[in-house]
PDB file of N, CA and C in Angstrom:
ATOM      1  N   UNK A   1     119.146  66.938 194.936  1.00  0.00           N
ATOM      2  CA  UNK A   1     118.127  66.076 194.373  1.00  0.00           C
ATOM      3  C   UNK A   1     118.474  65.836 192.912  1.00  0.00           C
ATOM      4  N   UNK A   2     118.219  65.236 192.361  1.00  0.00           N
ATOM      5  CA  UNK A   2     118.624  64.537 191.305  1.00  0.00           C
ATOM      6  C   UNK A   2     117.289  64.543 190.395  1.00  0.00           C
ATOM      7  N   UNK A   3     118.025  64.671 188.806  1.00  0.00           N
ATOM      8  CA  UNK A   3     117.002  64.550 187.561  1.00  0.00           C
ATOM      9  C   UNK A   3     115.772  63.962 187.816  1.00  0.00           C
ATOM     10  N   UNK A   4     116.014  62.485 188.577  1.00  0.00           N
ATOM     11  CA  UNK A   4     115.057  61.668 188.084  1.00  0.00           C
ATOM     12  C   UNK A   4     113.954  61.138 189.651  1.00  0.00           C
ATOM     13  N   UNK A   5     114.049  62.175 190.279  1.00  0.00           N
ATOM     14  CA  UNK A   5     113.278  62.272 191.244  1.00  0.00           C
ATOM     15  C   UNK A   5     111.922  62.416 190.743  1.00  0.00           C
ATOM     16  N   UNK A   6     111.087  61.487 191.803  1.00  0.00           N
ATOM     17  CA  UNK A   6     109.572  61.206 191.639  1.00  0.00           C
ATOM     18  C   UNK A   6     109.623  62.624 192.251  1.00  0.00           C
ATOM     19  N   UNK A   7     107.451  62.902 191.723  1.00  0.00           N
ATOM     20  CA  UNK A   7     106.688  63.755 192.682  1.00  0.00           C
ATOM     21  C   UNK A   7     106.440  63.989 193.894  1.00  0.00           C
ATOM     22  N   UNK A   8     106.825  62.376 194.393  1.00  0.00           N
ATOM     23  CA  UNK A   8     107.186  62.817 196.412  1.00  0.00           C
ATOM     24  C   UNK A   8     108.332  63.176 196.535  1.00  0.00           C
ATOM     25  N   UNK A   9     109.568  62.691 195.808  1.00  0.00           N
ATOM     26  CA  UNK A   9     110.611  63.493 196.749  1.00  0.00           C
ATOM     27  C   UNK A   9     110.748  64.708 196.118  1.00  0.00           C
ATOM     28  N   UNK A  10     110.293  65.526 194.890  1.00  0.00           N
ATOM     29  CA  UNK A  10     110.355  66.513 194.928  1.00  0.00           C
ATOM     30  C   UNK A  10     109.365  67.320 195.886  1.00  0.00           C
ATOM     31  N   UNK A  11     108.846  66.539 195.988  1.00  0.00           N
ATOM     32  CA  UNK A  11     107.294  67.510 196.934  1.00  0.00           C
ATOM     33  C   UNK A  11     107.873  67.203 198.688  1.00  0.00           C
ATOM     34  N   UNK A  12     108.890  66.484 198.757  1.00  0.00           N
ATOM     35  CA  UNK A  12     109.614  66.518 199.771  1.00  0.00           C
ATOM     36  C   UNK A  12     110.860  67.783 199.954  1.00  0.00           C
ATOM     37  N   UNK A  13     111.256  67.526 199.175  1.00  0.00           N
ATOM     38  CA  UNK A  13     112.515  68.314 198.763  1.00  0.00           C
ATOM     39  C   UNK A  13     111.810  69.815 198.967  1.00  0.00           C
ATOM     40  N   UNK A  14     110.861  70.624 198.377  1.00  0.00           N
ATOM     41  CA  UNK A  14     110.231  71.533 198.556  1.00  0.00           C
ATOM     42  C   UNK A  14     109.607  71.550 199.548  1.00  0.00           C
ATOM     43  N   UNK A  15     109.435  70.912 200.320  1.00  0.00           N
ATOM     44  CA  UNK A  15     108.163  71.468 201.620  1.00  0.00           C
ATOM     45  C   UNK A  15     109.840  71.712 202.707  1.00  0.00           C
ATOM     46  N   UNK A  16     110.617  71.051 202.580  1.00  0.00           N
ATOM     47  CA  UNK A  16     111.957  71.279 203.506  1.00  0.00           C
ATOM     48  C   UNK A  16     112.592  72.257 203.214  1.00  0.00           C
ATOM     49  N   UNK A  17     112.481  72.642 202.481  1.00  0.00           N
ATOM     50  CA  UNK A  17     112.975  73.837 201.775  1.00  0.00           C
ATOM     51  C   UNK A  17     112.206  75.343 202.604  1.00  0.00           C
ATOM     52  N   UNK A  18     110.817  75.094 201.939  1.00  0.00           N
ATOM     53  CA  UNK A  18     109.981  76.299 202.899  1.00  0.00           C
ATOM     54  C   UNK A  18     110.374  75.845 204.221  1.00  0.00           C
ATOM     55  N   UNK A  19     110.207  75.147 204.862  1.00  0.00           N
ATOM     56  CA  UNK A  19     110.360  74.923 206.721  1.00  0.00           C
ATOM     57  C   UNK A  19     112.044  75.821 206.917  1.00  0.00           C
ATOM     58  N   UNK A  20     113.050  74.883 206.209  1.00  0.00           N
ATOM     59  CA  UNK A  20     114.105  75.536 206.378  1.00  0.00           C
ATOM     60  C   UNK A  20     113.859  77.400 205.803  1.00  0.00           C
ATOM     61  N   UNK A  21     113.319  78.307 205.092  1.00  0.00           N
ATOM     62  CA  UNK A  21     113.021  79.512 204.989  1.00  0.00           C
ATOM     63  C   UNK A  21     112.645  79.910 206.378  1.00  0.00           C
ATOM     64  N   UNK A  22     111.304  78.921 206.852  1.00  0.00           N
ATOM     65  CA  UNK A  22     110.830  79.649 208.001  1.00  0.00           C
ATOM     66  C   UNK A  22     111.626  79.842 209.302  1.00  0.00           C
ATOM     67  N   UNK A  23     112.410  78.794 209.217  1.00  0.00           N
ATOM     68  CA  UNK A  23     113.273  78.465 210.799  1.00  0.00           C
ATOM     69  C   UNK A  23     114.240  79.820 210.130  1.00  0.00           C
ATOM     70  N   UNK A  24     114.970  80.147 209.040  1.00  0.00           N
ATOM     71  CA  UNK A  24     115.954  81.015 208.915  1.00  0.00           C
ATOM     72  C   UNK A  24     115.565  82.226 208.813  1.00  0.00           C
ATOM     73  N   UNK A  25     114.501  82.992 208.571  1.00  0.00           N
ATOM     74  CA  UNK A  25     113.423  83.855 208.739  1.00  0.00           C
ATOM     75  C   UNK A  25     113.809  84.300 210.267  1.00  0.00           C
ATOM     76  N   UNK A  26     113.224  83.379 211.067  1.00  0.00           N
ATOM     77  CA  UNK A  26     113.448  83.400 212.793  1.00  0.00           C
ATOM     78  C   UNK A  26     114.524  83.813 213.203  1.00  0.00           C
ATOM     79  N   UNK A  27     115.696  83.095 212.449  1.00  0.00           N
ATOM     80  CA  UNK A  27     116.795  83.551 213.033  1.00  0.00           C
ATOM     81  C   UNK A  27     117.500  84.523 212.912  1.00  0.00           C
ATOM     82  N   UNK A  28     117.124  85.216 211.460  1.00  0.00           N
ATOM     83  CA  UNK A  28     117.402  86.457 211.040  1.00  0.00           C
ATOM     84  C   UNK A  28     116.848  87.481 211.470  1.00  0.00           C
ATOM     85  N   UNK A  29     115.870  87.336 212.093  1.00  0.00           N
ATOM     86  CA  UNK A  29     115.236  88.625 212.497  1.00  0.00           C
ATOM     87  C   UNK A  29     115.846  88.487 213.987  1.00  0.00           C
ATOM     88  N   UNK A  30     116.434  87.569 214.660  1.00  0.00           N
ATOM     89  CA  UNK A  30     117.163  87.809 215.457  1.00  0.00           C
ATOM     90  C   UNK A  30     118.457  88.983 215.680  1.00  0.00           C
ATOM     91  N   UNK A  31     119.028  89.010 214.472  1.00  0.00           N
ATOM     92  CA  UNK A  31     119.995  89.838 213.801  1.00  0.00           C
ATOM     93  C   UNK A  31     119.371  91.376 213.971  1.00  0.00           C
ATOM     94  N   UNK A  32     118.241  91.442 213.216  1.00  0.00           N
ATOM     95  CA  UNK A  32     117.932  92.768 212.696  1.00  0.00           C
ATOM     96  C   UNK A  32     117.638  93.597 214.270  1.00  0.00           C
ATOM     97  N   UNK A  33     117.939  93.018 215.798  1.00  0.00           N
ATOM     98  CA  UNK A  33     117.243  93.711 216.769  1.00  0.00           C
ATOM     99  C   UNK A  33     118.786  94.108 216.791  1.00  0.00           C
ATOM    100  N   UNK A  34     119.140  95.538 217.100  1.00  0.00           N
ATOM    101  CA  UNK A  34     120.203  96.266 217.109  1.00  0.00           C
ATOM    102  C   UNK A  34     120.933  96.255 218.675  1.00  0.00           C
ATOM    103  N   UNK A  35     119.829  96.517 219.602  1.00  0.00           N
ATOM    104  CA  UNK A  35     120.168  96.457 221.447  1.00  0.00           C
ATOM    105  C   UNK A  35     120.931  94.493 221.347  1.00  0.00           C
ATOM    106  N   UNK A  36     121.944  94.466 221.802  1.00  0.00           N
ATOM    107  CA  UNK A  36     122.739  93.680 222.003  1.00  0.00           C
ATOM    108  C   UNK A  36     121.971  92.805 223.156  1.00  0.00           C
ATOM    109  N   UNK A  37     121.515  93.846 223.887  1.00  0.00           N
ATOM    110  CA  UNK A  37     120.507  93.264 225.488  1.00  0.00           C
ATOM    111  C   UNK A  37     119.422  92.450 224.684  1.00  0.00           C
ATOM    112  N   UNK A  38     118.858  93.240 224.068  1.00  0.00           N
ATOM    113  CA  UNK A  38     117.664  92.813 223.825  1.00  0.00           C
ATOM    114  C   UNK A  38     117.773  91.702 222.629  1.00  0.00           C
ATOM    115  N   UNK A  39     118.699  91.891 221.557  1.00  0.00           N
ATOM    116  CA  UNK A  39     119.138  90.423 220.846  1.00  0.00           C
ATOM    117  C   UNK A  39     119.137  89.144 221.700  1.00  0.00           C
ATOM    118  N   UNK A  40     120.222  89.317 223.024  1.00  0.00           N
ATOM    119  CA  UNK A  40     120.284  88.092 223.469  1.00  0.00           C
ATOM    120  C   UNK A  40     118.796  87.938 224.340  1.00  0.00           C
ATOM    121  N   UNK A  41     118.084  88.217 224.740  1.00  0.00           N
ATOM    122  CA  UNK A  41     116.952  88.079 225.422  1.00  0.00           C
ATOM    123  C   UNK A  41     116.082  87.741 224.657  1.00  0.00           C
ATOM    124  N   UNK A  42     115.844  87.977 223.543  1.00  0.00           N
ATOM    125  CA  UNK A  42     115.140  87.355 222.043  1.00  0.00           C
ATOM    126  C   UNK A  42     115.564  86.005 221.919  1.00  0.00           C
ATOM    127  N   UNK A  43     116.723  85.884 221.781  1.00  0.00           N
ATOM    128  CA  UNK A  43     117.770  84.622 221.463  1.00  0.00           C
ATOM    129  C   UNK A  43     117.038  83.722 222.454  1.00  0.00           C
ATOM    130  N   UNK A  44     117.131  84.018 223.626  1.00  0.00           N
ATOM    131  CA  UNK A  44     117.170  83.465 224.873  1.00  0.00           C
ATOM    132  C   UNK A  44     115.779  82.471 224.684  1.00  0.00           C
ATOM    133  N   UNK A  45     114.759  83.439 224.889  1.00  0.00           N
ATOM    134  CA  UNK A  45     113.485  83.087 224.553  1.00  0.00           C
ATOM    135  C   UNK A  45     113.365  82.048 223.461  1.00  0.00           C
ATOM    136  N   UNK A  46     113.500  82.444 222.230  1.00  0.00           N
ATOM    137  CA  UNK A  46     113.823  81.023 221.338  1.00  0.00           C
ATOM    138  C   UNK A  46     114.428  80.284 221.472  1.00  0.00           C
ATOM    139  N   UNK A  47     115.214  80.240 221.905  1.00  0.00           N
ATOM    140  CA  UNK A  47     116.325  78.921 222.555  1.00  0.00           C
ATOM    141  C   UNK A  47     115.897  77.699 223.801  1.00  0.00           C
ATOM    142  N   UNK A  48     114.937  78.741 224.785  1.00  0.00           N
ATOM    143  CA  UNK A  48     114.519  78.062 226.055  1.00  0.00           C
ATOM    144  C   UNK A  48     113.641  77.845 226.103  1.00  0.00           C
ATOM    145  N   UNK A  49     112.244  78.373 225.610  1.00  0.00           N
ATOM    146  CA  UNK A  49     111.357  78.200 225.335  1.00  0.00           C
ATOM    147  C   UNK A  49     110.663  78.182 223.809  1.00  0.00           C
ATOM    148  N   UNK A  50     110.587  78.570 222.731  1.00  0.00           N
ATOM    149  CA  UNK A  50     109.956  78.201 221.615  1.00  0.00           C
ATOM    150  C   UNK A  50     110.150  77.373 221.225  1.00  0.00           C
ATOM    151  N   UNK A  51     112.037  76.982 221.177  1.00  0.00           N
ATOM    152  CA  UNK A  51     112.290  75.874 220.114  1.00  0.00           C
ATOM    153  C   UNK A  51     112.265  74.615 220.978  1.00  0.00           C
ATOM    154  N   UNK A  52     112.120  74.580 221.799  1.00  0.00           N
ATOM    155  CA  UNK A  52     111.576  73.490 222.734  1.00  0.00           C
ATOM    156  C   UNK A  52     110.558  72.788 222.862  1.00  0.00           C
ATOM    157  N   UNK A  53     109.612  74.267 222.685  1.00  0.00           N
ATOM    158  CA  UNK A  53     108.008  73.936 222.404  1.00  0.00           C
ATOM    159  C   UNK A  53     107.812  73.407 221.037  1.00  0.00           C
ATOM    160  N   UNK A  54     108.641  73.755 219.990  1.00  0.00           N
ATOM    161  CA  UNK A  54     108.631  73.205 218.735  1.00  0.00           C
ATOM    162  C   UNK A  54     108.754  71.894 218.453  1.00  0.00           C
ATOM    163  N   UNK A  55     109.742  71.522 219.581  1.00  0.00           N
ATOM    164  CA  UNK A  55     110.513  70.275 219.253  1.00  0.00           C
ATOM    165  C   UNK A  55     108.996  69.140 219.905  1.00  0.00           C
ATOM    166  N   UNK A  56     108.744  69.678 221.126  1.00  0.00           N
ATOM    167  CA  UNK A  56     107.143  68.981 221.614  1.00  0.00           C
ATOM    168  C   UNK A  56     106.007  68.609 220.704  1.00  0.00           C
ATOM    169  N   UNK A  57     106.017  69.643 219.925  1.00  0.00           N
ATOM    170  CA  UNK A  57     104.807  69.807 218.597  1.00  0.00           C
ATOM    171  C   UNK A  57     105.488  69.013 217.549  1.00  0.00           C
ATOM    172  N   UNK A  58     106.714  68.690 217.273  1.00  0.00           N
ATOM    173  CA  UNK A  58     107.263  67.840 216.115  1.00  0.00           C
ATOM    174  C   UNK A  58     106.743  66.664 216.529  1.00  0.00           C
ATOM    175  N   UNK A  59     107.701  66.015 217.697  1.00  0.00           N
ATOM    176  CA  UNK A  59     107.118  64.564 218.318  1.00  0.00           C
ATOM    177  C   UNK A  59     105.831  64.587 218.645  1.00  0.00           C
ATOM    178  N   UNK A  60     105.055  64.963 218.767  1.00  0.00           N
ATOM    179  CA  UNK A  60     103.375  64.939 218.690  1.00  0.00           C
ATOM    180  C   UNK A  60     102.877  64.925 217.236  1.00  0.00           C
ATOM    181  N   UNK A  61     103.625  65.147 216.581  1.00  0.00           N
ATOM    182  CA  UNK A  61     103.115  65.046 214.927  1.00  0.00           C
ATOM    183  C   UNK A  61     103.721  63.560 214.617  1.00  0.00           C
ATOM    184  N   UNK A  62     104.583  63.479 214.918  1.00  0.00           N
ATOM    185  CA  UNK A  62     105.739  62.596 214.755  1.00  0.00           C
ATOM    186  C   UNK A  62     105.000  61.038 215.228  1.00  0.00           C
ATOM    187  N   UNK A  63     104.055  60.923 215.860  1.00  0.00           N
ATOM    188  CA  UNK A  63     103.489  59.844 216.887  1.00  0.00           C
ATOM    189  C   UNK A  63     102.501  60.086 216.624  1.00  0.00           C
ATOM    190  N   UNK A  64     101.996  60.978 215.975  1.00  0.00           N
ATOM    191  CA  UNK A  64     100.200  60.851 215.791  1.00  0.00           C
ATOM    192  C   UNK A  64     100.540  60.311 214.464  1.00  0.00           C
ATOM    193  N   UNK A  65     101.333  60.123 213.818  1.00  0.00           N
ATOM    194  CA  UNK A  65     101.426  59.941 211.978  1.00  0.00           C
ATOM    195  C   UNK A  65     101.575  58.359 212.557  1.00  0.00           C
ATOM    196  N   UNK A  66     102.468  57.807 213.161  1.00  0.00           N
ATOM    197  CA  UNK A  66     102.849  56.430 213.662  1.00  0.00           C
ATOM    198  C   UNK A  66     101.472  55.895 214.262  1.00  0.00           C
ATOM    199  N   UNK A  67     101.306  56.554 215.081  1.00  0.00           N
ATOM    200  CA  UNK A  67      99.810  55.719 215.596  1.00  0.00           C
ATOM    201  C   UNK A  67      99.233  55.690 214.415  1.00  0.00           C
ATOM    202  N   UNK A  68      98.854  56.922 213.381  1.00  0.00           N
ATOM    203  CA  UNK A  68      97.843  56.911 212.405  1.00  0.00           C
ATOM    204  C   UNK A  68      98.090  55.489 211.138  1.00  0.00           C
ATOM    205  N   UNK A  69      99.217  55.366 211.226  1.00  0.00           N
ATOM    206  CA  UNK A  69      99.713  54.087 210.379  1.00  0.00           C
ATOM    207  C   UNK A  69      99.259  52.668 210.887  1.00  0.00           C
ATOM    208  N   UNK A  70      99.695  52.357 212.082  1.00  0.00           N
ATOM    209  CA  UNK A  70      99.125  51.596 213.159  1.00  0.00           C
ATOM    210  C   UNK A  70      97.728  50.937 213.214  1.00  0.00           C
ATOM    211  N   UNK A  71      97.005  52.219 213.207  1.00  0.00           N
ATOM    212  CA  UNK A  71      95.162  51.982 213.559  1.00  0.00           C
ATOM    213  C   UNK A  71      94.795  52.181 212.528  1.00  0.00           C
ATOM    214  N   UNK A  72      94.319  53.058 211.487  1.00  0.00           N
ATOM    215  CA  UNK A  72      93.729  53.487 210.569  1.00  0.00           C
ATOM    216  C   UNK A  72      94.447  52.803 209.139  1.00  0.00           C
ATOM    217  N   UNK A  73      95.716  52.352 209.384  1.00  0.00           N
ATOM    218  CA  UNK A  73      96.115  51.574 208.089  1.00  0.00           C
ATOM    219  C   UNK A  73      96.093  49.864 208.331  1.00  0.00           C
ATOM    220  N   UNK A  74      96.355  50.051 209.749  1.00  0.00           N
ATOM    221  CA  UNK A  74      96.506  48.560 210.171  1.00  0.00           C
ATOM    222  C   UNK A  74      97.716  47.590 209.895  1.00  0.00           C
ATOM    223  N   UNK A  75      99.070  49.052 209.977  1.00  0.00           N
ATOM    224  CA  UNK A  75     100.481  48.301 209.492  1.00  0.00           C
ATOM    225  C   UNK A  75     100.792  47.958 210.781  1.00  0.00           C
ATOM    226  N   UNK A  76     102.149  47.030 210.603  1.00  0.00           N
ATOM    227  CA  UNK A  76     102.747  46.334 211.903  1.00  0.00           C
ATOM    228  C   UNK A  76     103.810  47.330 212.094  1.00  0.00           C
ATOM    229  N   UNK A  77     104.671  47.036 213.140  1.00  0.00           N
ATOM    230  CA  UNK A  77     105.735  48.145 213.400  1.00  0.00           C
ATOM    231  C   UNK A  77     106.841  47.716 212.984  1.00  0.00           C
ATOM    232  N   UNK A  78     106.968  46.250 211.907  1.00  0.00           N
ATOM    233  CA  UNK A  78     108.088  46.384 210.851  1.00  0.00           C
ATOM    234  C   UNK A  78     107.584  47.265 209.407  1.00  0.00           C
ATOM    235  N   UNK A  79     106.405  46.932 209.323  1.00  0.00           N
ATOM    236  CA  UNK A  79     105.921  47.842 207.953  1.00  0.00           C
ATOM    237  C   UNK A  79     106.341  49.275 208.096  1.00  0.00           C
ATOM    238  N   UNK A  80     105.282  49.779 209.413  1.00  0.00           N
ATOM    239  CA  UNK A  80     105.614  51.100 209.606  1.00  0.00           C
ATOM    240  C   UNK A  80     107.059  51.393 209.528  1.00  0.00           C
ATOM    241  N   UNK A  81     108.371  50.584 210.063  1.00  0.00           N
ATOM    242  CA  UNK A  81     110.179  50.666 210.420  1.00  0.00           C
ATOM    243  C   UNK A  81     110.406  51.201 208.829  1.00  0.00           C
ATOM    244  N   UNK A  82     109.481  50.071 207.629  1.00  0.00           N
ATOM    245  CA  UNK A  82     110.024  50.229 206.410  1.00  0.00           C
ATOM    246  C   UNK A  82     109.519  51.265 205.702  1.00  0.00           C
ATOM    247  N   UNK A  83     108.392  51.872 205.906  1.00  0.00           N
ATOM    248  CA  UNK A  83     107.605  52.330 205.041  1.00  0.00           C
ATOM    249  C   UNK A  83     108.612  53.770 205.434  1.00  0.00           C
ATOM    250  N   UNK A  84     108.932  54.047 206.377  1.00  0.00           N
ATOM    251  CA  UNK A  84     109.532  55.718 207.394  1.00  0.00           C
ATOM    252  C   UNK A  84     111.043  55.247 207.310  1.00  0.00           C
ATOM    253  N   UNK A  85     111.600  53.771 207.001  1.00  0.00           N
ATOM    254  CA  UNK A  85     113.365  54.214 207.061  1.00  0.00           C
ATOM    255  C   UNK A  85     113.543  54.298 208.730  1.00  0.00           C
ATOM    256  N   UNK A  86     112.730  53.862 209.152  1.00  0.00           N
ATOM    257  CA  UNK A  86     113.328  53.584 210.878  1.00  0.00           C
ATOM    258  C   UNK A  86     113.344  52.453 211.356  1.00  0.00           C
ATOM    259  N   UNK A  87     114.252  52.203 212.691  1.00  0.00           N
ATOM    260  CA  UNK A  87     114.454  51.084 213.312  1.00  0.00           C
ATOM    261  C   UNK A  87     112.745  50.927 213.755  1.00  0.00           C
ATOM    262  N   UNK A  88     112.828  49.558 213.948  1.00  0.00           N
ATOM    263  CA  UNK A  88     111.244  49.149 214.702  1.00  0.00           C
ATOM    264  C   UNK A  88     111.225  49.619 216.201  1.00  0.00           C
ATOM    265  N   UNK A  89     112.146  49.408 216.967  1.00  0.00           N
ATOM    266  CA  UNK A  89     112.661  49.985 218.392  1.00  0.00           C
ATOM    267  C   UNK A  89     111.975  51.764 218.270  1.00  0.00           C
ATOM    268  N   UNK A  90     112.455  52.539 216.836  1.00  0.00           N
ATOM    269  CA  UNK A  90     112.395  53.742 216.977  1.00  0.00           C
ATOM    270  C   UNK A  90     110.372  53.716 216.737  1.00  0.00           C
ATOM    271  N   UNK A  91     110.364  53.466 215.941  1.00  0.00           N
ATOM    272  CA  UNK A  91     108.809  53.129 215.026  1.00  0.00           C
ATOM    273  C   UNK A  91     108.284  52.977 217.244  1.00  0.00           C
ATOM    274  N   UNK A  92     108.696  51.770 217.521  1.00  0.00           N
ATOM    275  CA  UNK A  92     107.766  51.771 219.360  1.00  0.00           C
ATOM    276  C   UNK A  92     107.303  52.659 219.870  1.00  0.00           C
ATOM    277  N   UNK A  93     108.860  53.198 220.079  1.00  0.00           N
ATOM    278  CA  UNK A  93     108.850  54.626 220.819  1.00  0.00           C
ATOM    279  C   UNK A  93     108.210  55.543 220.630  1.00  0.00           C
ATOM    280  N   UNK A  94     108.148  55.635 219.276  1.00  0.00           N
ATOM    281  CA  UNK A  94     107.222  57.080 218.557  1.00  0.00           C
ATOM    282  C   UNK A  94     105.815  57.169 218.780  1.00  0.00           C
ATOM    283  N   UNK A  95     105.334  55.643 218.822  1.00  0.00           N
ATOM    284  CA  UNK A  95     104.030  55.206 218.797  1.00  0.00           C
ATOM    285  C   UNK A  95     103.418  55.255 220.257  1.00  0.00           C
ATOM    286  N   UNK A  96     104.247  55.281 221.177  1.00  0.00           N
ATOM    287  CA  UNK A  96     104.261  55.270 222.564  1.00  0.00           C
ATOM    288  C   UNK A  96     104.216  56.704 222.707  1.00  0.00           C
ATOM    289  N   UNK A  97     104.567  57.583 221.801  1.00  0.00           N
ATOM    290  CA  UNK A  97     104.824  58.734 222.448  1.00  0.00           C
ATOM    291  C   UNK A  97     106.131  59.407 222.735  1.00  0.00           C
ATOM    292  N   UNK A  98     107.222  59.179 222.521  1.00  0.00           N
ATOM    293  CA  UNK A  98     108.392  58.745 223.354  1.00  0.00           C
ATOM    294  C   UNK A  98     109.728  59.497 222.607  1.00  0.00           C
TER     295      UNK A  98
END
């Protein structure tokens, strides 16, 4: 990030920062289980099921923010493409759910 960064992208820059702590947190304590069995069965579990479920809960955030732009702001899905840095195709999909 650079000198002359506004208050959102530093307040961007920092909230990615903590998320990235928390996801590496997770993975480190993967480490600290000593049983080799039981590491990969930990692993396993986060791999097949949590971060999966995570990824469900992202795109549900991800599409409620798009709809929320949509209805409650009353942007079009080129505004929304510009306002987020996405294709309008992607902006659909999201809004769909998808």
């Amino acid at each position: 990030m650079t000198e002359t960064a506004g208050p959102a992208e530093r307040e961007r820059a920092d909230r990615r920062q903590r998320m990235k702590e928390q996801i590496d947190a997770a993975l480190d304590g993967l480490y600290e289980i000593a049983d080799p069995v039981e590491r990969e069965l930990a692993a396993r579990v986060l791999a097949d099921e949590l971060l999966p479920e995570a990824g469900r809960r992202v795109k549900a955030v991800r599409s409620g923010a798009v709809r929320e732009l949509r209805t409650e702001r009353g942007l079009k899905l080129r505004e929304v493409a510009e306002l987020l840095d996405l294709s309008v195709p992607r902006v659909d999909q999201l809004a769909k759910g998808k």
